[in-house]
PDB file of N, CA and C in Angstrom:
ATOM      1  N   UNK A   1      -0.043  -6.345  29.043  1.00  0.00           N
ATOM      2  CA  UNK A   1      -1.103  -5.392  29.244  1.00  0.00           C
ATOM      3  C   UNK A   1      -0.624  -4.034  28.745  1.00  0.00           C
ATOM      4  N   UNK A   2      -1.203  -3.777  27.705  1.00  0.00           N
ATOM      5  CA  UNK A   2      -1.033  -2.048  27.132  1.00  0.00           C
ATOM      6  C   UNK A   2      -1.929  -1.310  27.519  1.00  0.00           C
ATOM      7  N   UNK A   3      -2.179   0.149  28.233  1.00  0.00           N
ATOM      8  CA  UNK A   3      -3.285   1.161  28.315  1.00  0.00           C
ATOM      9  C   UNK A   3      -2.278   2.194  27.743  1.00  0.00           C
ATOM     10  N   UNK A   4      -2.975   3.416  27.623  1.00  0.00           N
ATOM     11  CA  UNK A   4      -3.257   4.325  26.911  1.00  0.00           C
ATOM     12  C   UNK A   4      -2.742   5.413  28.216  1.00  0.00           C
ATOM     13  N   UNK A   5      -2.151   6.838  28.212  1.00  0.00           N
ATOM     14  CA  UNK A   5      -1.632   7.365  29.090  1.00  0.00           C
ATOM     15  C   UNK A   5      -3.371   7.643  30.065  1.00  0.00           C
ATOM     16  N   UNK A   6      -4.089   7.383  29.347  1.00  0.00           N
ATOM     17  CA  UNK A   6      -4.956   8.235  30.221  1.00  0.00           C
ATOM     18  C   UNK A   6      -5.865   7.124  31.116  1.00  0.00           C
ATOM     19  N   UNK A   7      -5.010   5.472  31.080  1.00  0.00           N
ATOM     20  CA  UNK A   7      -5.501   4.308  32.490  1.00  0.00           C
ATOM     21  C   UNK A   7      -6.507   3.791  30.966  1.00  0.00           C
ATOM     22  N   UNK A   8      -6.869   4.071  30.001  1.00  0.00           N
ATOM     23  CA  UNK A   8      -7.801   3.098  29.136  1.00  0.00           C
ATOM     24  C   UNK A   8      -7.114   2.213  28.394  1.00  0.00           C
ATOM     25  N   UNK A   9      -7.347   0.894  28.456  1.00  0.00           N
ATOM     26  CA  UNK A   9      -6.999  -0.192  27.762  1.00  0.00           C
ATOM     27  C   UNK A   9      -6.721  -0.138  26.270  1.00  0.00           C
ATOM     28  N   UNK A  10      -5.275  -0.497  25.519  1.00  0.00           N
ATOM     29  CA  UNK A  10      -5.688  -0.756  24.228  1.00  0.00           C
ATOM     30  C   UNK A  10      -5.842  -2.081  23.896  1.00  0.00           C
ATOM     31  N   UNK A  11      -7.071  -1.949  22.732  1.00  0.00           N
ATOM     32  CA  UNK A  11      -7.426  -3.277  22.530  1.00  0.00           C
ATOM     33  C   UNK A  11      -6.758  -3.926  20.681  1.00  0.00           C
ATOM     34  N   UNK A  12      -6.520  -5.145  21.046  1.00  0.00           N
ATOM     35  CA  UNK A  12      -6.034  -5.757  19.988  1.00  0.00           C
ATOM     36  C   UNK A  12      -6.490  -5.208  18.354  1.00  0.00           C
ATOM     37  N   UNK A  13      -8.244  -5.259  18.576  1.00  0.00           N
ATOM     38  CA  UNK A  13      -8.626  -4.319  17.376  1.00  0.00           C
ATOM     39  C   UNK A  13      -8.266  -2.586  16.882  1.00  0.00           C
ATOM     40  N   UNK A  14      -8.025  -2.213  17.923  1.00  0.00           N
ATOM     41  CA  UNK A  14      -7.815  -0.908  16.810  1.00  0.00           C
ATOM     42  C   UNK A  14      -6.351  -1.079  17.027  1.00  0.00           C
ATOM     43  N   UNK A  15      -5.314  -1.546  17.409  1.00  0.00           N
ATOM     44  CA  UNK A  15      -3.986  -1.910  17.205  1.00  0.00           C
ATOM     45  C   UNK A  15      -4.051  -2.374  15.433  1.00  0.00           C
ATOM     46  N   UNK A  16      -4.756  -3.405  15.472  1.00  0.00           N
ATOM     47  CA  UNK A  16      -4.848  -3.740  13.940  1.00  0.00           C
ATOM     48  C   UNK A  16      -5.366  -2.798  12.787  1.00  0.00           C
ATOM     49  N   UNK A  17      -6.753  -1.811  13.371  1.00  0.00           N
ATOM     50  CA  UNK A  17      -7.040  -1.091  12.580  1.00  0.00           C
ATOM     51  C   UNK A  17      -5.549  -0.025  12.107  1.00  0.00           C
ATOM     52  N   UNK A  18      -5.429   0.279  13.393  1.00  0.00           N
ATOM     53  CA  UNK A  18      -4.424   1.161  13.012  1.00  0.00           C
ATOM     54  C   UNK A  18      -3.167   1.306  12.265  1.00  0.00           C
ATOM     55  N   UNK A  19      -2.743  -0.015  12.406  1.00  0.00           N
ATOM     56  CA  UNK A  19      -1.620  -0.960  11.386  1.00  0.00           C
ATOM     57  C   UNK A  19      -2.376  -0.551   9.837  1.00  0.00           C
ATOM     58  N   UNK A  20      -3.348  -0.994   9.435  1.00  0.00           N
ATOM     59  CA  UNK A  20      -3.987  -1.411   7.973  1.00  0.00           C
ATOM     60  C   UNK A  20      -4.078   0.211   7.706  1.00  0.00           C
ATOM     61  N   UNK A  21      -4.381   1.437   8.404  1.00  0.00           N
ATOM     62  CA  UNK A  21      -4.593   2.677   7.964  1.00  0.00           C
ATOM     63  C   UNK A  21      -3.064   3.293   8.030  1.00  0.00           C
ATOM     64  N   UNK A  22      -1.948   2.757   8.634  1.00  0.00           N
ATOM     65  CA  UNK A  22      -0.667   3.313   8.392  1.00  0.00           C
ATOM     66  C   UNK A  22      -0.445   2.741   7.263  1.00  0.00           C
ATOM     67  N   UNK A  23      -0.550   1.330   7.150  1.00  0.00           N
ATOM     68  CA  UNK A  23       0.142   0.423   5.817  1.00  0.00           C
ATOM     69  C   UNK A  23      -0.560   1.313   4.226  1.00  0.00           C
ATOM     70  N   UNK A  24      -2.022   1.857   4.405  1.00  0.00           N
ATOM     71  CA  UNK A  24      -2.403   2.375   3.301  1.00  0.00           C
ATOM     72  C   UNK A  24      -2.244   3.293   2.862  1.00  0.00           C
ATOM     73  N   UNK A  25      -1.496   4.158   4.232  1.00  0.00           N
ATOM     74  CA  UNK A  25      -0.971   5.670   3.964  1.00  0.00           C
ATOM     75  C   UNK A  25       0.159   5.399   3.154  1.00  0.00           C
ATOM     76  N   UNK A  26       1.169   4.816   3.772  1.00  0.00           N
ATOM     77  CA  UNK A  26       2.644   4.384   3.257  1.00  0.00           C
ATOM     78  C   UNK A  26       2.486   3.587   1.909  1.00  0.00           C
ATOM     79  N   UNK A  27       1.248   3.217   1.104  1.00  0.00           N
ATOM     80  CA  UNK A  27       1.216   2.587   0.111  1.00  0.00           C
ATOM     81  C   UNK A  27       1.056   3.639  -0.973  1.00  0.00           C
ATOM     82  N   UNK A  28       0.396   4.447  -0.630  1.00  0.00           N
ATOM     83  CA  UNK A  28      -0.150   5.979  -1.224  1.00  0.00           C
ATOM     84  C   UNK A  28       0.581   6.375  -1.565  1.00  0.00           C
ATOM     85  N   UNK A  29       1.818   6.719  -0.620  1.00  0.00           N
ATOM     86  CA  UNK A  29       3.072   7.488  -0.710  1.00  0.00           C
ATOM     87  C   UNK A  29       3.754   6.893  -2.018  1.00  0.00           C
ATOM     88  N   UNK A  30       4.591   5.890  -1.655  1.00  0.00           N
ATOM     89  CA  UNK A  30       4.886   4.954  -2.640  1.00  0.00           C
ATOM     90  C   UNK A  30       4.491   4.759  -3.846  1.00  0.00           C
ATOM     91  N   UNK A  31       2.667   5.160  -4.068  1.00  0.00           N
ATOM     92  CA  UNK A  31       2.466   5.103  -5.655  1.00  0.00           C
ATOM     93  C   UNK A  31       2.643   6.535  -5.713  1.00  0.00           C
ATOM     94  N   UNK A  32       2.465   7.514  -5.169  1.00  0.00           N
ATOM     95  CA  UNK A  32       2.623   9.013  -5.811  1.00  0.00           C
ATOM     96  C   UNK A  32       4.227   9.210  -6.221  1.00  0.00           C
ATOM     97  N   UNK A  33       5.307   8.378  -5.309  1.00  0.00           N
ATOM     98  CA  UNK A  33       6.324   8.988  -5.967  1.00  0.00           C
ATOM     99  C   UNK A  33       6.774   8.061  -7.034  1.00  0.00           C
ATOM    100  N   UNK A  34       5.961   6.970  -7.633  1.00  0.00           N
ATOM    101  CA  UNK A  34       5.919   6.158  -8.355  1.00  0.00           C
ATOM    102  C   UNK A  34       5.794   6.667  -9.946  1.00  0.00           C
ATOM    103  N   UNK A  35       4.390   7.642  -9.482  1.00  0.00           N
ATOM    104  CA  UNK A  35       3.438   8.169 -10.724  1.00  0.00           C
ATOM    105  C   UNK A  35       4.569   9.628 -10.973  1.00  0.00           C
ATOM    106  N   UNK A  36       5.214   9.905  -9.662  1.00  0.00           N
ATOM    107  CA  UNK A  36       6.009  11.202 -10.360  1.00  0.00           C
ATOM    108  C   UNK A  36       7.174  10.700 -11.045  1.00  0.00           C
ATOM    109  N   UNK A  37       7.769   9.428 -11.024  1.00  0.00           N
ATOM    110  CA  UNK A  37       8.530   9.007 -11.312  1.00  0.00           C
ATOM    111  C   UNK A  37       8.954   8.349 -12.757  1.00  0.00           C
ATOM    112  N   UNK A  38       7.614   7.731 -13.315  1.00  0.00           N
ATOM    113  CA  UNK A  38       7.413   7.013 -14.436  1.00  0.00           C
ATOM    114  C   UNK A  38       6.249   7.919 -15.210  1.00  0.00           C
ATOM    115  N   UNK A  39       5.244   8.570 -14.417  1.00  0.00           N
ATOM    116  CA  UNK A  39       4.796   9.464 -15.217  1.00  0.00           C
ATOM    117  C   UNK A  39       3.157   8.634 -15.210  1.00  0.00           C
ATOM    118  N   UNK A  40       3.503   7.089 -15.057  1.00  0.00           N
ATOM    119  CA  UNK A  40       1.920   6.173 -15.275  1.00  0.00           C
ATOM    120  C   UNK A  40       1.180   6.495 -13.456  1.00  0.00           C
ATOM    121  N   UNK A  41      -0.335   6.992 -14.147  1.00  0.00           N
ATOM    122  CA  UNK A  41      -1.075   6.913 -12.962  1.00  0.00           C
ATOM    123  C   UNK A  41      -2.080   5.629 -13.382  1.00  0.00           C
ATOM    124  N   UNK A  42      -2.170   5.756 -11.910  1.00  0.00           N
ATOM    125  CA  UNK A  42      -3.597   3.895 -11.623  1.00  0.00           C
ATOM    126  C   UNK A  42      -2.327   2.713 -11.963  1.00  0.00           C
ATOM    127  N   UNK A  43      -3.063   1.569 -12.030  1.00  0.00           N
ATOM    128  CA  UNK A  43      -2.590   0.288 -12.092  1.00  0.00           C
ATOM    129  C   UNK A  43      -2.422  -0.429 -13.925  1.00  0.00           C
ATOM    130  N   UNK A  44      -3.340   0.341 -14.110  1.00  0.00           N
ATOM    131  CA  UNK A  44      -3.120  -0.144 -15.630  1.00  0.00           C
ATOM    132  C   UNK A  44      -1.646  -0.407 -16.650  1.00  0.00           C
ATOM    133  N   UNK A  45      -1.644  -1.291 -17.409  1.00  0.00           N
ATOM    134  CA  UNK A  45      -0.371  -0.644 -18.361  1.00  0.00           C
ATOM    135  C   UNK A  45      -0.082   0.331 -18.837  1.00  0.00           C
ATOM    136  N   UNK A  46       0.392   0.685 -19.687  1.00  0.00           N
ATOM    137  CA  UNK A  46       0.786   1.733 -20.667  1.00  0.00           C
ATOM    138  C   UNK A  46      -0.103   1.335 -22.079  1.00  0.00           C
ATOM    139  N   UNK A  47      -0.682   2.499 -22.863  1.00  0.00           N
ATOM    140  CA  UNK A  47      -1.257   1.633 -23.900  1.00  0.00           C
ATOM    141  C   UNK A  47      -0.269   1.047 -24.773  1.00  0.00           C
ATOM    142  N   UNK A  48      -0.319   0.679 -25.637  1.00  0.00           N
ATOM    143  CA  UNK A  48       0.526  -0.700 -26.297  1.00  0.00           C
ATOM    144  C   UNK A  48       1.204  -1.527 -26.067  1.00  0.00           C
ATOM    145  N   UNK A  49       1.263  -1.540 -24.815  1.00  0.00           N
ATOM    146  CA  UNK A  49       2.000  -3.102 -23.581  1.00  0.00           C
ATOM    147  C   UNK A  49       1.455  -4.126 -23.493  1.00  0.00           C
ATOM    148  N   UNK A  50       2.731  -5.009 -24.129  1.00  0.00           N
ATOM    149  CA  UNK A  50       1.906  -6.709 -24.233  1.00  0.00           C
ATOM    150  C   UNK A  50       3.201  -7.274 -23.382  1.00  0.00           C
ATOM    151  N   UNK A  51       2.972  -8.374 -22.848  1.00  0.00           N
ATOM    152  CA  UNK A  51       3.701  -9.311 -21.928  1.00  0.00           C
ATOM    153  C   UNK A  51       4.813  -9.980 -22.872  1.00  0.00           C
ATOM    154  N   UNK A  52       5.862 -10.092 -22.641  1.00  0.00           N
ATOM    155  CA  UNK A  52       6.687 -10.996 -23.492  1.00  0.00           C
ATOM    156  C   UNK A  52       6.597 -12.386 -23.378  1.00  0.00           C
ATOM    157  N   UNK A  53       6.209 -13.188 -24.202  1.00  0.00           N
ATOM    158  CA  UNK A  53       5.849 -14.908 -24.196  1.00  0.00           C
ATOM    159  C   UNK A  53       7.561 -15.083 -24.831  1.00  0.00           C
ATOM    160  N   UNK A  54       7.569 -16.134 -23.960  1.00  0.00           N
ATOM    161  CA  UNK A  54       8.898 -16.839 -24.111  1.00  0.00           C
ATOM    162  C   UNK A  54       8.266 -17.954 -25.062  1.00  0.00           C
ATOM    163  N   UNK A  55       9.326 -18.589 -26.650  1.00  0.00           N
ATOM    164  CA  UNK A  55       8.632 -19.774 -27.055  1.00  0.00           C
ATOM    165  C   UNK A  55       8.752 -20.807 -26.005  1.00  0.00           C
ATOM    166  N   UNK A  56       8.015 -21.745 -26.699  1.00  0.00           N
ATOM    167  CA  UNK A  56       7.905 -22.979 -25.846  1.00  0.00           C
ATOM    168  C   UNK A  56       8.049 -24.149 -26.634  1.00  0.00           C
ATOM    169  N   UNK A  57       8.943 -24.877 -26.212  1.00  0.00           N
ATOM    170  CA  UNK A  57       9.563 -26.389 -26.476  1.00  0.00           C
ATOM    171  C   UNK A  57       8.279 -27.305 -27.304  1.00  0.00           C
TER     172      UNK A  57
END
């Protein structure tokens, strides 16, 4: 049983909400010092980036 200092119950749902809005903060973080880092913003490649194909047997 968890309550809250002030005798109100916490409930399983905003335990979870609250998890998914820390996890997205801390994801944020992570791409900004990403984008200061490499310089690429968003998810995209870089333009002229192709995947390296290994031959095949």
């Amino acid at each position: 049983h968890l309550s809250w200092g002030e005798g109100r119950q916490l409930s399983l749902r905003r335990l979870v909400c609250d998890l998914i809005e820390e996890y997205g903060r801390h994801t944020g973080h992570a791409d900004l010092l990403r984008e200061a880092v490499d310089g690429r913003v968003g998810e995209d490649p870089p333009a002229g980036w192709h995947p390296v194909s290994t031959p095949t047997a």
